[in-house]
N, C-alpha and C. Protein backbone atom coordinates (compact mmCIF):
# COMPACT_ATOMS: atom_id res chain seq x y z
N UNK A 1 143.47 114.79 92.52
CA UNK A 1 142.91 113.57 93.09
C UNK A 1 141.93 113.92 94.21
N UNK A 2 140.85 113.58 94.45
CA UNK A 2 139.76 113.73 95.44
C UNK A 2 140.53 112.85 96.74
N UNK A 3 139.46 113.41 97.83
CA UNK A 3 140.23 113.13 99.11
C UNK A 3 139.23 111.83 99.55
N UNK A 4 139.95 110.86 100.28
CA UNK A 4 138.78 109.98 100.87
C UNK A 4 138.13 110.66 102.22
N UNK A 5 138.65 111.24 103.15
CA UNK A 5 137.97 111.65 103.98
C UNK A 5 136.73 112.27 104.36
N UNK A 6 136.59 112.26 102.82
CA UNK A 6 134.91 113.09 102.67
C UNK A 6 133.92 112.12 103.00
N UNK A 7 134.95 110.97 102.22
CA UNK A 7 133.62 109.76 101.68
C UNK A 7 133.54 108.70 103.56
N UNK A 8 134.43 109.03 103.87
CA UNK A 8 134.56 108.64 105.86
C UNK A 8 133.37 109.21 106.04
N UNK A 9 133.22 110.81 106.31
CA UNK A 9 132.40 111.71 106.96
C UNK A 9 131.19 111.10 106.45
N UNK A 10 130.98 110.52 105.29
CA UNK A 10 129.60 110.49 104.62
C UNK A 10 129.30 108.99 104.92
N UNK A 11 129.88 108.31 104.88
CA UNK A 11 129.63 106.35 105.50
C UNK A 11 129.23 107.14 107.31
N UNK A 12 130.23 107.88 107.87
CA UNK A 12 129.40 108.24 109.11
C UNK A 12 128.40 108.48 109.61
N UNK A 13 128.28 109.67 108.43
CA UNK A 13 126.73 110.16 108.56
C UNK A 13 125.62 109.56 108.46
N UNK A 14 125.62 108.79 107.32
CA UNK A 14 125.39 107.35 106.63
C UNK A 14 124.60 106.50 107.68
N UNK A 15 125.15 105.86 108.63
CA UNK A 15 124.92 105.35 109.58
C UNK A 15 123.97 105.69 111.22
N UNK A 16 124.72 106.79 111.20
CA UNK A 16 124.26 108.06 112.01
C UNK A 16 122.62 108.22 111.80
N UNK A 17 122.29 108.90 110.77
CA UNK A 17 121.07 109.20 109.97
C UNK A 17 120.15 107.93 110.12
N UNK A 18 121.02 106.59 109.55
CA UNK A 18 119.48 105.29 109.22
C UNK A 18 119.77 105.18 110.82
N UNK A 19 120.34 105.54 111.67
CA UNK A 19 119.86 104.86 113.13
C UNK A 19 119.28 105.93 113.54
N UNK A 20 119.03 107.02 113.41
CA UNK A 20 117.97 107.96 113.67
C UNK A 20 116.77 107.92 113.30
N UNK A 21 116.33 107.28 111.90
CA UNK A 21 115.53 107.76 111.34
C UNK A 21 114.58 106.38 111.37
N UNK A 22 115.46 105.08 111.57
CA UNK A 22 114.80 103.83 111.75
C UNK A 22 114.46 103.49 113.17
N UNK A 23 114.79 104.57 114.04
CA UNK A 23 114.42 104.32 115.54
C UNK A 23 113.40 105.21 115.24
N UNK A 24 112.95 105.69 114.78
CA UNK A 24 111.65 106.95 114.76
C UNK A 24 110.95 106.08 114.21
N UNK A 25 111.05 105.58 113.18
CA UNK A 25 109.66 104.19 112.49
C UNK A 25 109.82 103.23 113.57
N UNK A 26 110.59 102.86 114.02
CA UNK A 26 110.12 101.53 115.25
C UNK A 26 109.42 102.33 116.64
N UNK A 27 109.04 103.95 116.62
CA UNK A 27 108.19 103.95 117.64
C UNK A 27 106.94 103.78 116.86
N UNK A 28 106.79 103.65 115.58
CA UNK A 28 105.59 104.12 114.95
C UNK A 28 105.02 102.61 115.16
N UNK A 29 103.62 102.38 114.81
CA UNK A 29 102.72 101.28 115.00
C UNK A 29 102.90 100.70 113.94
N UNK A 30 102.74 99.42 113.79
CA UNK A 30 102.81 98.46 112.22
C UNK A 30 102.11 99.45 111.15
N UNK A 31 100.97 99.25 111.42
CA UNK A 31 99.77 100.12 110.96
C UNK A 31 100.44 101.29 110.22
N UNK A 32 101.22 102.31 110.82
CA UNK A 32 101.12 103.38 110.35
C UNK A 32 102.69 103.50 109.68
N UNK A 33 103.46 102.59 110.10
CA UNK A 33 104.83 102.38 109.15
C UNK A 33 104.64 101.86 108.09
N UNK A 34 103.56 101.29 107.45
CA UNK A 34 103.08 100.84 106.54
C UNK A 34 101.84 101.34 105.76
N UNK A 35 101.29 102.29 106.50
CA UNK A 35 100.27 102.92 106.03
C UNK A 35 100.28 103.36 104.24
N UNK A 36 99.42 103.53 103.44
CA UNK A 36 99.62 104.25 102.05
C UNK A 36 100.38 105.74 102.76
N UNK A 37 101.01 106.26 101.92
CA UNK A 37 101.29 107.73 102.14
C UNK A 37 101.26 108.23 100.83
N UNK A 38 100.94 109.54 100.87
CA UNK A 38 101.11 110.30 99.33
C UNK A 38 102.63 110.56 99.39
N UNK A 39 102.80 109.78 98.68
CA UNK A 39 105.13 109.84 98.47
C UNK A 39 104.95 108.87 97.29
N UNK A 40 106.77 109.04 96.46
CA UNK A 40 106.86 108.32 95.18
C UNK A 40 106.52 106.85 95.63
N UNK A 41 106.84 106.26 96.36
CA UNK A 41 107.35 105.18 97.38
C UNK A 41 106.17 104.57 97.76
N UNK A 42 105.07 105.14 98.21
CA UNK A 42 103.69 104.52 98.92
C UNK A 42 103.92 104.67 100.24
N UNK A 43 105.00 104.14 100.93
CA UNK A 43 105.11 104.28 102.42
C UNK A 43 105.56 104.40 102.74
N UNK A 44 106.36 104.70 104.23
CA UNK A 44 107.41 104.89 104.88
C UNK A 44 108.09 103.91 104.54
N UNK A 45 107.70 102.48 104.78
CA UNK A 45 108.38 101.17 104.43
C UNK A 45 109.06 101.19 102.99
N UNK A 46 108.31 101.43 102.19
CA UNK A 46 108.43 101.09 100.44
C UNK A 46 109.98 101.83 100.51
N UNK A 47 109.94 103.13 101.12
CA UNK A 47 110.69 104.40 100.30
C UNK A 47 112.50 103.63 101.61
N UNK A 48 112.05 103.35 102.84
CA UNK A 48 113.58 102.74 102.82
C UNK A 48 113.55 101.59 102.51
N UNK A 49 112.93 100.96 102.19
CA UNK A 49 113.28 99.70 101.17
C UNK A 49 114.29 100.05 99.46
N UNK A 50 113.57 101.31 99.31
CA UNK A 50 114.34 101.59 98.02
C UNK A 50 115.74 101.90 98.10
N UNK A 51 115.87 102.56 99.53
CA UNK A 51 117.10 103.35 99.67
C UNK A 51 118.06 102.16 99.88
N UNK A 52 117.84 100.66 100.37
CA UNK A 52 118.56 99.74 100.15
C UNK A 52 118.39 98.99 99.12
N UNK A 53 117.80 99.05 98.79
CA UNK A 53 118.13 98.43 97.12
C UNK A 53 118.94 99.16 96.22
N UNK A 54 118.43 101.06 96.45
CA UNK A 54 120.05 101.89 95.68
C UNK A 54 121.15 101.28 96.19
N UNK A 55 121.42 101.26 97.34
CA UNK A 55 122.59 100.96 98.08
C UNK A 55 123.46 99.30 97.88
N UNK A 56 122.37 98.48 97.53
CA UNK A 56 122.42 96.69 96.94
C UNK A 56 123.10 97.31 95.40
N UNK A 57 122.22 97.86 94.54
CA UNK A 57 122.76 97.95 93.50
C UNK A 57 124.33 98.59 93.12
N UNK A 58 124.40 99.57 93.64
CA UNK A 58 125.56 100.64 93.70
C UNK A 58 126.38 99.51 94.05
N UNK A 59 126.37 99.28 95.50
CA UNK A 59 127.87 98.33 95.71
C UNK A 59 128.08 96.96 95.03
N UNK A 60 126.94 96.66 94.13
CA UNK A 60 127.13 95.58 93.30
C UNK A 60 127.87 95.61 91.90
N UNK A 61 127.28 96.67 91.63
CA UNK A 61 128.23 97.80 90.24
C UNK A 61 130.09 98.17 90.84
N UNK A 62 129.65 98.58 92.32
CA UNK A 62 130.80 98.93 92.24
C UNK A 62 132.34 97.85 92.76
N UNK A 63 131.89 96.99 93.34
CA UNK A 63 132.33 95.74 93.68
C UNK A 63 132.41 94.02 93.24
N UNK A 64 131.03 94.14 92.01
CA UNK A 64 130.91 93.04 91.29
C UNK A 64 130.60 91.61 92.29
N UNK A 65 131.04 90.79 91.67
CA UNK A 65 131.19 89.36 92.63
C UNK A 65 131.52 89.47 93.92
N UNK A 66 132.06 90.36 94.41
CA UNK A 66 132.28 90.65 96.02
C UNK A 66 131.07 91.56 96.99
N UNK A 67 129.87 91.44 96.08
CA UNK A 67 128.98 92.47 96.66
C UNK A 67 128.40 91.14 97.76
N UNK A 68 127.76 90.82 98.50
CA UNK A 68 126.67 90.49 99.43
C UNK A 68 125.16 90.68 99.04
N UNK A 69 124.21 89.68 99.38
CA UNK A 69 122.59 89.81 99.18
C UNK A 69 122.25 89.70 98.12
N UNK A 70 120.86 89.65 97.74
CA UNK A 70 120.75 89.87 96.37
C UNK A 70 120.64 91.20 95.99
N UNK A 71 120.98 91.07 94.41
CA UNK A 71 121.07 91.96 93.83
C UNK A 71 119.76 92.93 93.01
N UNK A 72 118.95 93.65 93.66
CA UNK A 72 117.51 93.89 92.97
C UNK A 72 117.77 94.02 91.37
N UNK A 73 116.48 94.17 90.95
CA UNK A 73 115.96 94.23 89.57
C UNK A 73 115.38 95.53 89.20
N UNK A 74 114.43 95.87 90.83
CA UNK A 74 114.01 96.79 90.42
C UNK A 74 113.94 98.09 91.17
N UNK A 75 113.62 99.35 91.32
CA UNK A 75 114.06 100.20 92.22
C UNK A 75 112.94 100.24 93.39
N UNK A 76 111.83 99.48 92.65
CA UNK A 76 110.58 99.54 94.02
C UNK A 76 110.61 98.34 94.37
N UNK A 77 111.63 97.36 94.39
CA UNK A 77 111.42 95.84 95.15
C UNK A 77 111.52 96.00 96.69
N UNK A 78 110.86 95.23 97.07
CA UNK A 78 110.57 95.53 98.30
C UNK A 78 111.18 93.64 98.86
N UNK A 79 112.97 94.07 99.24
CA UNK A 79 113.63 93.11 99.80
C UNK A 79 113.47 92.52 101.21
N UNK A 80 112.46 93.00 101.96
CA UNK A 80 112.12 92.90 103.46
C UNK A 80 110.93 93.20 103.67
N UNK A 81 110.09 92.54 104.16
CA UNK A 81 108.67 92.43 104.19
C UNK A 81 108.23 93.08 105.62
N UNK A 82 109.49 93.51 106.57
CA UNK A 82 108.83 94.27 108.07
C UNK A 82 110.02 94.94 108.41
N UNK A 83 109.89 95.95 109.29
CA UNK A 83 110.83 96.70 109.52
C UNK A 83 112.01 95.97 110.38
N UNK A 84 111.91 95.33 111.18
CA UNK A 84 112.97 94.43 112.17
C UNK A 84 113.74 93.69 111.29
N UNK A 85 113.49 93.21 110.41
CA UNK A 85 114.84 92.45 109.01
C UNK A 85 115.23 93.42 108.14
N UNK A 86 114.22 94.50 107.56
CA UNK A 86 114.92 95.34 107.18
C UNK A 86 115.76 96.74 107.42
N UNK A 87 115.63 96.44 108.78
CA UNK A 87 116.79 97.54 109.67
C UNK A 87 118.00 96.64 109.62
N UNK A 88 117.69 95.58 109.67
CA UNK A 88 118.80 94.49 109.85
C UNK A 88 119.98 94.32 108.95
N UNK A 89 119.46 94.30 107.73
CA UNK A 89 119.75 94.64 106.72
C UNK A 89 120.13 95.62 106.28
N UNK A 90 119.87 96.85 106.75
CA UNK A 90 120.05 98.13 106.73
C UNK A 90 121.64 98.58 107.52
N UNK A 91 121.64 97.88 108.44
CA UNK A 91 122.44 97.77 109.37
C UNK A 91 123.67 97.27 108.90
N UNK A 92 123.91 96.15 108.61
CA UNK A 92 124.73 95.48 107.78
C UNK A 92 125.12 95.98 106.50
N UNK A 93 124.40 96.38 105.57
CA UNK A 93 124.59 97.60 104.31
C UNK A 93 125.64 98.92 104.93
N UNK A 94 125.56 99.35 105.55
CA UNK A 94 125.96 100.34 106.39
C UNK A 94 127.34 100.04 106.60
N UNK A 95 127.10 98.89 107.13
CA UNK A 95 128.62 98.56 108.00
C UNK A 95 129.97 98.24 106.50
N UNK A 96 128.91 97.11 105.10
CA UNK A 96 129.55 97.23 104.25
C UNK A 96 130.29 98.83 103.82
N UNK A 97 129.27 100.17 103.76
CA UNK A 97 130.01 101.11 102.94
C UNK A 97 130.99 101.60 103.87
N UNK A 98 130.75 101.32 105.12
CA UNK A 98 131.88 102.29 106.02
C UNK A 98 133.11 101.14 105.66
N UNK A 99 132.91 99.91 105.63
CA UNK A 99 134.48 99.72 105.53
C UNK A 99 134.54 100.14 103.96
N UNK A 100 133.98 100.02 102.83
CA UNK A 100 134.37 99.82 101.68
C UNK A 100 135.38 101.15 101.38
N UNK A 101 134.32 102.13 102.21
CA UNK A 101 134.92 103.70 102.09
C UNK A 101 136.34 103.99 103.09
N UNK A 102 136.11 103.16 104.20
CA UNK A 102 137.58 103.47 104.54
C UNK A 102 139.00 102.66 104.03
N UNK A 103 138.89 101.82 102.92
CA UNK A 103 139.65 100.81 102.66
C UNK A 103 139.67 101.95 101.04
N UNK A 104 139.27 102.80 100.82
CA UNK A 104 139.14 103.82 99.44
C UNK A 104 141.00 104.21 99.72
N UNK A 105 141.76 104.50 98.99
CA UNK A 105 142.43 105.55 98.36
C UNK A 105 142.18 106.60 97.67
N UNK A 106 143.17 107.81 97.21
CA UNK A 106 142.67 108.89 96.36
C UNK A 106 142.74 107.99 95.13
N UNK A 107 143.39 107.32 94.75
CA UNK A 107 143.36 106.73 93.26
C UNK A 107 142.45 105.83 93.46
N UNK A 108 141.68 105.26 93.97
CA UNK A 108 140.56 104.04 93.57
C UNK A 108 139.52 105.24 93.61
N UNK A 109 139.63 106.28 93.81
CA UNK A 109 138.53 107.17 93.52
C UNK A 109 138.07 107.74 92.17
N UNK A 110 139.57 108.03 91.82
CA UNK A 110 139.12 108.12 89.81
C UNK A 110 139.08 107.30 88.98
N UNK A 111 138.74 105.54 89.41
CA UNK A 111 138.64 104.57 88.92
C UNK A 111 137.05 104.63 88.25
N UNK A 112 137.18 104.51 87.07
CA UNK A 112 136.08 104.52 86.33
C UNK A 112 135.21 102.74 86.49
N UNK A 113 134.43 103.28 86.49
CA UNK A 113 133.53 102.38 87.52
C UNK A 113 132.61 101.68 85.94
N UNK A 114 132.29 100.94 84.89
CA UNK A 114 131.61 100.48 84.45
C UNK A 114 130.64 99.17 84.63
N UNK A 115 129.22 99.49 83.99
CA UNK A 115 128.02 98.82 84.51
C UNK A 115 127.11 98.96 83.60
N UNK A 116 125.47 98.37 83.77
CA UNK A 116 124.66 99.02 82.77
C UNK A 116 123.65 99.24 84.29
N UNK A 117 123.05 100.49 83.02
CA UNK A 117 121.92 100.74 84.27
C UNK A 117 120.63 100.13 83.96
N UNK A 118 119.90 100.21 85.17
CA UNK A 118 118.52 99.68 85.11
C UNK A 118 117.55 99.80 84.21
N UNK A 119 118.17 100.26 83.15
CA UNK A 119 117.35 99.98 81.69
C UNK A 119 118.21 99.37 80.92
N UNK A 120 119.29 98.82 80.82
CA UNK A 120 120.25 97.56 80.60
C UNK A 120 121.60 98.40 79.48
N UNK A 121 121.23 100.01 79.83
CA UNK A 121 122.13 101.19 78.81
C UNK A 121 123.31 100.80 79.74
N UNK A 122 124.88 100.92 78.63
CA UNK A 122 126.52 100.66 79.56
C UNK A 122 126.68 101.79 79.73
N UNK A 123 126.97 102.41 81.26
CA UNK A 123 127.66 103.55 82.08
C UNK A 123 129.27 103.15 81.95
N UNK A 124 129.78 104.10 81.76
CA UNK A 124 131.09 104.20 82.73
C UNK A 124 131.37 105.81 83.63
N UNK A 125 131.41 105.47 84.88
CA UNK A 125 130.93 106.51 85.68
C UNK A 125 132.17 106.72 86.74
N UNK A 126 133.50 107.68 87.03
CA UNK A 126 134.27 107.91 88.22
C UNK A 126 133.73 107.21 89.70
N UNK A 127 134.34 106.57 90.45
CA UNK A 127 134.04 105.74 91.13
C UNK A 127 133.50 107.16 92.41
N UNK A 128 134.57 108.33 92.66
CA UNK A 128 134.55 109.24 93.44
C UNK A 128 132.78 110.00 93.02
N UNK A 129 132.25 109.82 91.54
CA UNK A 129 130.61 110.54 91.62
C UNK A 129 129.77 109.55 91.88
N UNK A 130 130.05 107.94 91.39
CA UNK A 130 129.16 107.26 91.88
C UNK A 130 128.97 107.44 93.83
N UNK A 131 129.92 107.59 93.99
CA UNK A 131 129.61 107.60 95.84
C UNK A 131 129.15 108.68 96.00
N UNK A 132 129.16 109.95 95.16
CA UNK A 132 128.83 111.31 95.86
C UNK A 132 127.12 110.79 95.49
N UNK A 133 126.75 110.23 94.14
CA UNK A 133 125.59 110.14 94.05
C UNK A 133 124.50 109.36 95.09
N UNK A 134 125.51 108.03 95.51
CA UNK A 134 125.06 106.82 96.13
C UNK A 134 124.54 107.65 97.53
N UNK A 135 125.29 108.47 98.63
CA UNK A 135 125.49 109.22 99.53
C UNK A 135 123.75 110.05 99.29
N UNK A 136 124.00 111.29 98.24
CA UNK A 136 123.16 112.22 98.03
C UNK A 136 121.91 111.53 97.81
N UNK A 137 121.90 110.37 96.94
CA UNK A 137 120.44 109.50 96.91
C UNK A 137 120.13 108.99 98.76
N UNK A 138 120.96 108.53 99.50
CA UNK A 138 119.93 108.09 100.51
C UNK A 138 119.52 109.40 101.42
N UNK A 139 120.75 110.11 100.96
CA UNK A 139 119.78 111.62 101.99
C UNK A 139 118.30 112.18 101.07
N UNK A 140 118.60 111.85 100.10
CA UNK A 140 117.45 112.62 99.05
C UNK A 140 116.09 111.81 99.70
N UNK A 141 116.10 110.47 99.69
CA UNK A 141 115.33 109.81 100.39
C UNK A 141 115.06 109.72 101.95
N UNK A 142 115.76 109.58 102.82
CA UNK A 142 115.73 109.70 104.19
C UNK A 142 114.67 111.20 104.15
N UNK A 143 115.00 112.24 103.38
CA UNK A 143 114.46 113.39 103.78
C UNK A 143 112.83 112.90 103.35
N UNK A 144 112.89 112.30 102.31
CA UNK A 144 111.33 111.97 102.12
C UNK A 144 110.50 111.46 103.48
N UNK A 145 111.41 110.13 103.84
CA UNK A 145 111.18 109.44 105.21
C UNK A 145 110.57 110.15 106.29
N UNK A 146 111.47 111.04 106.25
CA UNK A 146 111.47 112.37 107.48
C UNK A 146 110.25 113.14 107.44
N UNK A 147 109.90 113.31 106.07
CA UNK A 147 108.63 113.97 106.26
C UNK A 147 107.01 113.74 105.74
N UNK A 148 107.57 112.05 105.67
CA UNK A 148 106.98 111.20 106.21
C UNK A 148 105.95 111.07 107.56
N UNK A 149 107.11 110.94 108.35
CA UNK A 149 107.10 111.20 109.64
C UNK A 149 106.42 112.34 109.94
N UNK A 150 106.78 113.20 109.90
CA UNK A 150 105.74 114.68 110.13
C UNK A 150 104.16 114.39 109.81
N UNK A 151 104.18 113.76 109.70
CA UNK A 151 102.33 113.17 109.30
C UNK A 151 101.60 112.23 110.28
N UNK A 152 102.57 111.97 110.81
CA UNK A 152 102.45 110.91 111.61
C UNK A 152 102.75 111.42 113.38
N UNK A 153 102.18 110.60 114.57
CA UNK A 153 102.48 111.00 115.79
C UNK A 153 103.63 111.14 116.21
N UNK A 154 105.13 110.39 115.47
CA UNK A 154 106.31 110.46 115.80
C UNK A 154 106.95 111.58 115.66
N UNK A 155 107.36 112.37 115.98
CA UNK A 155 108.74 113.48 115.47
C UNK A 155 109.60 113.09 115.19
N UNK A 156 109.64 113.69 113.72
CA UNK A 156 111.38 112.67 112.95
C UNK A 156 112.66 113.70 113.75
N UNK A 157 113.36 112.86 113.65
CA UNK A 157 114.69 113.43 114.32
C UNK A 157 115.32 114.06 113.47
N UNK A 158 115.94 115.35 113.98
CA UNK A 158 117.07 115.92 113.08
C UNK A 158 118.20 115.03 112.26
N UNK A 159 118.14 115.33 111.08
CA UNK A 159 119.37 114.57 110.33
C UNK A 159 120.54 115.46 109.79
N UNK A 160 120.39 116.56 110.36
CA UNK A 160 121.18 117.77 110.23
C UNK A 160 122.89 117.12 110.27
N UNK A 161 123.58 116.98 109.30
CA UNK A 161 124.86 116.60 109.32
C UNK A 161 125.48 116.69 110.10
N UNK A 162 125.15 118.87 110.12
CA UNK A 162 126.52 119.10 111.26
C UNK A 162 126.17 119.22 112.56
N UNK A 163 124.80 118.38 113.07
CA UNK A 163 124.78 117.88 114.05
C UNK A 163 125.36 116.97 114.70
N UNK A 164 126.01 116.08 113.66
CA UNK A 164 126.69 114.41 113.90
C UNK A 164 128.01 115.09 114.15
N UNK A 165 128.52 116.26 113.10
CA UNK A 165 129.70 116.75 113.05
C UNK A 165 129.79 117.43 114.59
N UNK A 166 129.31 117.87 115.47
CA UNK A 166 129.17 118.77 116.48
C UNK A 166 129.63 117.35 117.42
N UNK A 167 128.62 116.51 117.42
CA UNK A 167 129.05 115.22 118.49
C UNK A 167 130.10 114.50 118.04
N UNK A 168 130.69 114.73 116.85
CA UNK A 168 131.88 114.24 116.98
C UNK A 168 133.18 115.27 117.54
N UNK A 169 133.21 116.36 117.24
CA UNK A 169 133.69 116.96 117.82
C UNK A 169 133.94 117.07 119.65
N UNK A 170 132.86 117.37 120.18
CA UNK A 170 132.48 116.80 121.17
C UNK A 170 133.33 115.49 121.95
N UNK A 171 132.81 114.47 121.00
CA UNK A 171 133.80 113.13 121.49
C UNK A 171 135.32 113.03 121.70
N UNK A 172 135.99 114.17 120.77
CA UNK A 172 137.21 114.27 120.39
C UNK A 172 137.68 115.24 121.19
N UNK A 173 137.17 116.47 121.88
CA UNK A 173 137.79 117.06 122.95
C UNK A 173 137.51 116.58 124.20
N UNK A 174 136.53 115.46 124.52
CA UNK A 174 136.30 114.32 125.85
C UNK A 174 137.50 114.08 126.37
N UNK A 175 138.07 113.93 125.10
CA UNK A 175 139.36 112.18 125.02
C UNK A 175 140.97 113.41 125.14
């Protein structure tokens, strides 16, 4: 049986990361958070817009009728038209996976998870890889974000995991 504590560390990080990485686009100018960029995405904006719409879809598959928001259609919908609603949103997404993940058991983890995917094909997928995937997709993206950013006047912030892991540590020999 897989452990939940992984999937803790990763809703942490989770959180950790989009408040790093969405305080680095709110120093940036309208202008240039929105700018075209050469990325799959078009812009800084487009590409975390996507990363919440993975995140809309996933917990809609994986929760059904109990998911929140709408549910996209498509992987480039663009659910928030400026960054201040869609941090907001972002924010709230967040807060959903950290509880969803701490309310996990080892057995709701090998719960086979069925859905169709975005070409309307039926998955049935372990609930424990859909999260490793859900997880690995917004870092796969954030890193795009990030170097993003490198193009731009802002310096993206480290999203180095076991940086978060270091300050938590940290917090825990404070106390």
């Amino acid at each position: 049986m897989a452990e939940t504590k992984q999937f803790h560390m990763f809703a942490a990080y989770n959180v950790w990361a989009n408040s790093r990485i969405y305080a680095a686009a709110a120093a940036l100018t309208a202008e240039s958070y929105m700018a075209p960029r050469p990325a799959f995405f078009r812009s800084i904006h487009n590409t975390l817009n996507h990363i919440l719409v993975g995140d809309r879809v996933w917990l809609f598959r994986i929760q059904g009728t109990h998911s929140t928001g709408p549910v996209p259609t498509r992987l480039n919908e663009i659910l928030f038209d400026n960054l201040r609603d869609l941090h907001q949103a972002r924010e709230a997404e967040d807060q959903r996976i950290t509880d969803f993940c701490h309310r996990l058991d080892s057995a709701d983890l090998e719960k086979i998870i069925t859905y169709r995917d975005m070409a309307g094909n039926a998955q049935a997928t372990s609930l424990q890889w859909i999260l490793l995937h859900m997880f690995n997709h917004q870092t796969h993206h954030r890193g795009q974000v990030h170097d993003l950013l490198s193009a731009t006047t802002v310096e993206p912030p480290s999203l180095d995991m076991i940086t978060l892991m270091r300050e938590i540590m940290r917090e825990e020999q404070s106390k």
